[in-house]
Protein backbone atom coordinates (compact mmCIF):
# COMPACT_ATOMS: atom_id res chain seq x y z
CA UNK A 1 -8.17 -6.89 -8.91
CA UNK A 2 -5.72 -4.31 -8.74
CA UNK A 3 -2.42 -3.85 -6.77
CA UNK A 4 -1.68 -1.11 -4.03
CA UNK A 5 0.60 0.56 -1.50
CA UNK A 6 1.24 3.50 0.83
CA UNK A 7 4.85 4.81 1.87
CA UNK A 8 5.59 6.85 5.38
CA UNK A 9 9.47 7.69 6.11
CA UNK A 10 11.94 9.35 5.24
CA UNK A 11 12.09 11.15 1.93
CA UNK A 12 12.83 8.61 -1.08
CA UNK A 13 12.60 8.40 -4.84
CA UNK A 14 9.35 7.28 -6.22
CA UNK A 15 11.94 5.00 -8.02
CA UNK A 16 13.03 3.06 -4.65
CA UNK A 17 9.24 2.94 -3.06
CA UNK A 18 7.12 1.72 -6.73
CA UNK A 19 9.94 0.49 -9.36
CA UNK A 20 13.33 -0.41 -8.00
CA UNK A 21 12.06 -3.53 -5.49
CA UNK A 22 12.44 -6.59 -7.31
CA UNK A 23 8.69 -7.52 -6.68
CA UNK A 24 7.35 -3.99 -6.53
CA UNK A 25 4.52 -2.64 -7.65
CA UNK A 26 5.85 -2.28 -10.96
CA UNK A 27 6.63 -5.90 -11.40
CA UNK A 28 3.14 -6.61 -10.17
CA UNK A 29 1.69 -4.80 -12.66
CA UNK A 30 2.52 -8.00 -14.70
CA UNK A 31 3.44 -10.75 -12.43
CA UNK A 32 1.85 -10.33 -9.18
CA UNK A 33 2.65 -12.89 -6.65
CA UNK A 34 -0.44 -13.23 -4.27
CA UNK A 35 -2.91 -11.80 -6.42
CA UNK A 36 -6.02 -14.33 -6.28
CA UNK A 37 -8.38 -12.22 -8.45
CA UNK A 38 -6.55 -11.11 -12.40
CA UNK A 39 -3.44 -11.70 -13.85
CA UNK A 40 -2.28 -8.83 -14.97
CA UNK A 41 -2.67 -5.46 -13.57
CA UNK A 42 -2.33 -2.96 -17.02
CA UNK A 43 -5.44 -1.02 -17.08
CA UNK A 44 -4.12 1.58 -15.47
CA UNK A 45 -1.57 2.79 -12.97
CA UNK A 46 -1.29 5.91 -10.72
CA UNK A 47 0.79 7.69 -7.85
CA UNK A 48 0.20 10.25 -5.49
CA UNK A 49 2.52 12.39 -2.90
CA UNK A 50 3.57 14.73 -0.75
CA UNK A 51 5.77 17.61 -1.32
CA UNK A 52 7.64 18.80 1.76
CA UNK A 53 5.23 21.73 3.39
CA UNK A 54 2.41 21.07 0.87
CA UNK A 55 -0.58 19.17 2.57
CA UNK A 56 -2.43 18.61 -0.66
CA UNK A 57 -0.42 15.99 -2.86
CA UNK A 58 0.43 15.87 -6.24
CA UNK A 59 -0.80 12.83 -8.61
CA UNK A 60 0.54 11.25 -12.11
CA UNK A 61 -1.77 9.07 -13.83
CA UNK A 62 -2.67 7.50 -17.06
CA UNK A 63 -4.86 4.62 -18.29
CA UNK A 64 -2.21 2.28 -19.50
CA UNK A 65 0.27 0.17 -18.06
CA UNK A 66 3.06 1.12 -15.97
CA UNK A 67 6.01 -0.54 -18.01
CA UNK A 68 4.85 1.53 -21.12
CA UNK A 69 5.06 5.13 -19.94
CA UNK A 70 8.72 6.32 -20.46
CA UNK A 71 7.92 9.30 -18.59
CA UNK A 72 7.09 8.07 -15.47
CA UNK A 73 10.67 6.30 -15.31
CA UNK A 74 12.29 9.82 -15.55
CA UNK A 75 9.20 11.38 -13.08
CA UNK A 76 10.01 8.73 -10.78
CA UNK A 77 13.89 8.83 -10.77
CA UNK A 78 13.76 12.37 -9.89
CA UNK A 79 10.94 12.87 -7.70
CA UNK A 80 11.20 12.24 -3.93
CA UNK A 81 8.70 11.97 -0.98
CA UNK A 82 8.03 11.13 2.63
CA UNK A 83 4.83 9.93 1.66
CA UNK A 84 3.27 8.27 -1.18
CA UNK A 85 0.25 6.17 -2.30
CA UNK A 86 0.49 4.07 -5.78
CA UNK A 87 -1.81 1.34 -7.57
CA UNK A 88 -1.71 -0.38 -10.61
CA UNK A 89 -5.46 -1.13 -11.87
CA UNK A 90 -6.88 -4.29 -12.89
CA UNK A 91 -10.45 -2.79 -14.45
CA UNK A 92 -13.72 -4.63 -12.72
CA UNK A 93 -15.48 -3.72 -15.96
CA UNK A 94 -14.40 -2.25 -19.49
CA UNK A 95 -15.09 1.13 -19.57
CA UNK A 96 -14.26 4.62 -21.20
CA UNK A 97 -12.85 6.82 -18.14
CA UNK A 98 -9.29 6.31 -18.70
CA UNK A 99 -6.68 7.62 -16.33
CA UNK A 100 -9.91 9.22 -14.70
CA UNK A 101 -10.55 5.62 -12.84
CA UNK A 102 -7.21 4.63 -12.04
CA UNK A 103 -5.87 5.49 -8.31
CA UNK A 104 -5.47 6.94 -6.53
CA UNK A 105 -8.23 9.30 -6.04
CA UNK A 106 -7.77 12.59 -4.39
CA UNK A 107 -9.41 15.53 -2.42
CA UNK A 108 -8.16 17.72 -0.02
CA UNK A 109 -5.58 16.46 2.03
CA UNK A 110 -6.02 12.14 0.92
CA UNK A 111 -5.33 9.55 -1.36
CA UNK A 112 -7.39 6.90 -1.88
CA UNK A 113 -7.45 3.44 -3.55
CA UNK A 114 -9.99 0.48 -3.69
CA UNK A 115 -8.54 -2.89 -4.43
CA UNK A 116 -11.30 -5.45 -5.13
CA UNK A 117 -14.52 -5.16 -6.65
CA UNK A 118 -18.14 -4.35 -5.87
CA UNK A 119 -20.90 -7.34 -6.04
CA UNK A 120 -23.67 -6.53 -8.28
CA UNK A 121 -22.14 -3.20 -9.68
CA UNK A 122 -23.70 -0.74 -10.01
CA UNK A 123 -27.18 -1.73 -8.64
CA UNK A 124 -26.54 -3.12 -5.68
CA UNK A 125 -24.73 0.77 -4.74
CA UNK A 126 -27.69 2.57 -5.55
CA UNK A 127 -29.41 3.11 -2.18
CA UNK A 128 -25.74 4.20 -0.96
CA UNK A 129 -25.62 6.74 -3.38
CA UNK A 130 -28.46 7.91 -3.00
CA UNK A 131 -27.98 8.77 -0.01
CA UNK A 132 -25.18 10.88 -0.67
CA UNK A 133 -25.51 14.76 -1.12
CA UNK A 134 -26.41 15.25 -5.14
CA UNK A 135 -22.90 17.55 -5.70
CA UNK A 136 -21.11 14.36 -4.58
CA UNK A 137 -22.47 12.34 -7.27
CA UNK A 138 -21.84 14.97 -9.99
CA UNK A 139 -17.87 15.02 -8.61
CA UNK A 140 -17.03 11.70 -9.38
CA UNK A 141 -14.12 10.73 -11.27
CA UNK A 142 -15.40 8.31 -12.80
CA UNK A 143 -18.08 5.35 -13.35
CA UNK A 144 -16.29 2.58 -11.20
CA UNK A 145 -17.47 1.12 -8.54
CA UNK A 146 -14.15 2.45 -6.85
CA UNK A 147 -14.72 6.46 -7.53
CA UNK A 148 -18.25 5.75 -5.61
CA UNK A 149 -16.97 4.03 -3.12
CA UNK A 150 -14.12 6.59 -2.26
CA UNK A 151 -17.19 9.23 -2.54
CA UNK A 152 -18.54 7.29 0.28
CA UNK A 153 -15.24 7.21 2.08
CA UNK A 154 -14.95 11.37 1.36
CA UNK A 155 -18.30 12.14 2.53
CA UNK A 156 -17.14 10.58 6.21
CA UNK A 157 -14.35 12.37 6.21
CA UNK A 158 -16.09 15.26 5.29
CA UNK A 159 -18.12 14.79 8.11
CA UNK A 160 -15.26 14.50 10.54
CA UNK A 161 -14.77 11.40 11.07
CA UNK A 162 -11.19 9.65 11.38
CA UNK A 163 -9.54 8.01 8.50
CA UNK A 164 -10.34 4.50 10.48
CA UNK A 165 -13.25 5.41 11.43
CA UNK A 166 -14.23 6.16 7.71
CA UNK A 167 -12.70 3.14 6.23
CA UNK A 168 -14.57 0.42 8.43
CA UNK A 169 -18.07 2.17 8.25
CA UNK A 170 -17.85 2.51 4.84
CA UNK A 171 -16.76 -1.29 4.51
CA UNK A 172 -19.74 -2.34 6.70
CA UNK A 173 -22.34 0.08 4.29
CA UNK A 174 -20.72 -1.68 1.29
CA UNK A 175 -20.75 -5.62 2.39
CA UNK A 176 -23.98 -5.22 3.64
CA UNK A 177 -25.66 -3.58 0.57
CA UNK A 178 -23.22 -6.14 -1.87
CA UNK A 179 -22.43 -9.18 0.39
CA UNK A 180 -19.13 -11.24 -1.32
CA UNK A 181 -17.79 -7.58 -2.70
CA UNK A 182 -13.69 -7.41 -2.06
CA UNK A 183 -12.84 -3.73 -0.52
CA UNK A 184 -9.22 -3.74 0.34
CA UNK A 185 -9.47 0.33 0.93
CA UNK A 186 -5.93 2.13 1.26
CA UNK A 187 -6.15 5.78 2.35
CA UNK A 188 -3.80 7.92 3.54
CA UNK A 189 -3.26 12.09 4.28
CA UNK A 190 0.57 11.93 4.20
CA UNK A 191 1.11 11.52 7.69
CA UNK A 192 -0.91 8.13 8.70
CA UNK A 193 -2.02 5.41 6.75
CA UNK A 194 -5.58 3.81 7.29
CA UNK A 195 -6.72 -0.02 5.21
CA UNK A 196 -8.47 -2.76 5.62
CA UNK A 197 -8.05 -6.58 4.71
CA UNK A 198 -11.20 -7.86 3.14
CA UNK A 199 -11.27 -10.44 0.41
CA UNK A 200 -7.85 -9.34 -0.81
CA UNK A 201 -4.41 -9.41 0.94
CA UNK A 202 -2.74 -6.80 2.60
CA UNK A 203 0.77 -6.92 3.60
CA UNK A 204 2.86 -4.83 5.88
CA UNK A 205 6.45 -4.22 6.95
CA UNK A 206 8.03 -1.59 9.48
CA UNK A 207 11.09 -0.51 9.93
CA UNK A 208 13.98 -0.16 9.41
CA UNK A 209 13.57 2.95 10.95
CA UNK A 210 10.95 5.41 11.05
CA UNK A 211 9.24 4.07 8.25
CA UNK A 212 6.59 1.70 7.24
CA UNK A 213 5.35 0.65 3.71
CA UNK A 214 1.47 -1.13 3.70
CA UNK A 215 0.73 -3.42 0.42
CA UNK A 216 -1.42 -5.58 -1.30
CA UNK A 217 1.45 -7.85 -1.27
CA UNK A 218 5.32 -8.11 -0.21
CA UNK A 219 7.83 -6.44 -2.73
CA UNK A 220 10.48 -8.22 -1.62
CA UNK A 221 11.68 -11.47 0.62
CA UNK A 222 12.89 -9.65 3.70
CA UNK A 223 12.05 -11.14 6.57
CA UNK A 224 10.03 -7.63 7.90
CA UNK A 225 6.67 -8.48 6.47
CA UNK A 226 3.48 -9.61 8.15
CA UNK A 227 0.34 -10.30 6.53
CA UNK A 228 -2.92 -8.73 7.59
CA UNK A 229 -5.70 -11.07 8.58
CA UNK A 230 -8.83 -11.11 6.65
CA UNK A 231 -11.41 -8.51 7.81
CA UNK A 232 -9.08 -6.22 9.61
CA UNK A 233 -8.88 -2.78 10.13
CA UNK A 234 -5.08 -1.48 10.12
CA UNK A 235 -3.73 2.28 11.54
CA UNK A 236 0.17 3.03 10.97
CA UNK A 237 2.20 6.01 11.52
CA UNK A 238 5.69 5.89 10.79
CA UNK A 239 6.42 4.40 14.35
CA UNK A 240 3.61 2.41 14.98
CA UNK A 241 1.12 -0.43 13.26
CA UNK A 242 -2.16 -1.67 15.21
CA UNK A 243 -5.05 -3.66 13.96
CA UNK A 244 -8.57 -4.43 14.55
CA UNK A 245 -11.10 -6.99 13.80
CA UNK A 246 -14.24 -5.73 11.45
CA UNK A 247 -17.27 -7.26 12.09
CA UNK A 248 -18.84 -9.33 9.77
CA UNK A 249 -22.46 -7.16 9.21
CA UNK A 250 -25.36 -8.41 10.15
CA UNK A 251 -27.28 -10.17 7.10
């Protein structure tokens, strides 16, 4: 379900980052390569970045496929960034919130996207939300398991806690309350890039340079990629990449 990336380095078209690569994220939008969950990724697509001395990014979305908006080939030849997060959507359920539920999702500072799906949507969420503050509730983007789970994610962040930090307690809330859900979350604030591997694959390459590029799968066959183990938590900068085990949570 659903296709993502994030982009840290130096300043490129959205053109070389989503479109240009021969397997890129537009390509997958159609003919994904390691996508085990869908087909075909045209409910949907979105991008988000960073202008230079701007801290809250900009976003173009719409609720159709990539390939069909002629307007986004012209936005995306001309636009350029040090930072960027784009998805192409893959819809868990039908629904009638449009461009509303495609990523990413935004607040402040971050971009967000959820690739995978929620077990048992939406009643296996609803002690999670109710937990969360009732003005939360009534600013989601939509009614997707993926707007409440980044409302999760924002109220964490909120609270001050580190993009990582977020991410993987957020994951552990989630599996526990909807064991065999997929949440390959991306999230990034334009200068570091947070994600984790679970029930999806996430790919990602650094270098050459100062530069790294995280992604649900490779977009092309250069021999920088490495692919994220299953339940892993992954931190990059444009200089460095760690990763960490998650923990399975307890049943």
């Amino acid at each position: 379900m659903c296709r993502h990336l994030a982009y840290l380095g130096p300043a490129a078209a959205l053109r070389d980052v989503v479109v240009a690569p021969p397997h890129g994220l537009y390509r997958q939008s159609w003919a994904p390569r390691r996508q085990a969950h869908g087909t075909v990724n045209a409910d949907g697509f979105g991008v988000g970045w960073y202008a230079p001395g701007d801290p809250v990014p900009a976003r173009y979305r719409r609720a159709g496929p990539i390939w069909a908006d002629a307007s986004f080939a012209d936005l995306a030849r001309v636009v350029r960034t040090e930072a960027l997060l784009a998805a192409v959507r893959d819809a868990t359920e039908p629904g009638a919130d449009g461009e509303a539920a495609a990523a990413p999702f935004a607040c402040e500072r971050w971009l967000f996207s959820h690739n995978g799906a929620v077990r048992g949507w939406p009643h296996s969420l609803a002690p999670l939300a109710a937990d969360l503050p009732p003005a939360d509730l009534l600013r989601l983007e939509a009614r997707c398991d993926a707007a409440l789970v980044w409302a999760l994610v924002h109220h964490r962040l909120r609270a001050g806690q580190p993009m990582p930090d977020a991410l993987a307690g957020t994951v552990a809330a989630v599996a526990a309350a909807a064991p065999g859900s997929r949440l390959n979350l991306l999230l990034t604030d334009g200068v570091s890039v947070a994600a984790t591997a679970w029930g999806d694959t996430l790919w990602y390459r650094a270098g050459p340079g100062p530069a790294v590029v995280v992604a649900s799968e490779p977009y092309d066959d250069t021999p920088h990629w490495r692919q994220v183990p299953d339940r892993t938590l992954l931190t990059a900068t444009r200089t460095d990449v760690t990763t960490t085990p998650l923990k399975e949570p307890p049943p």
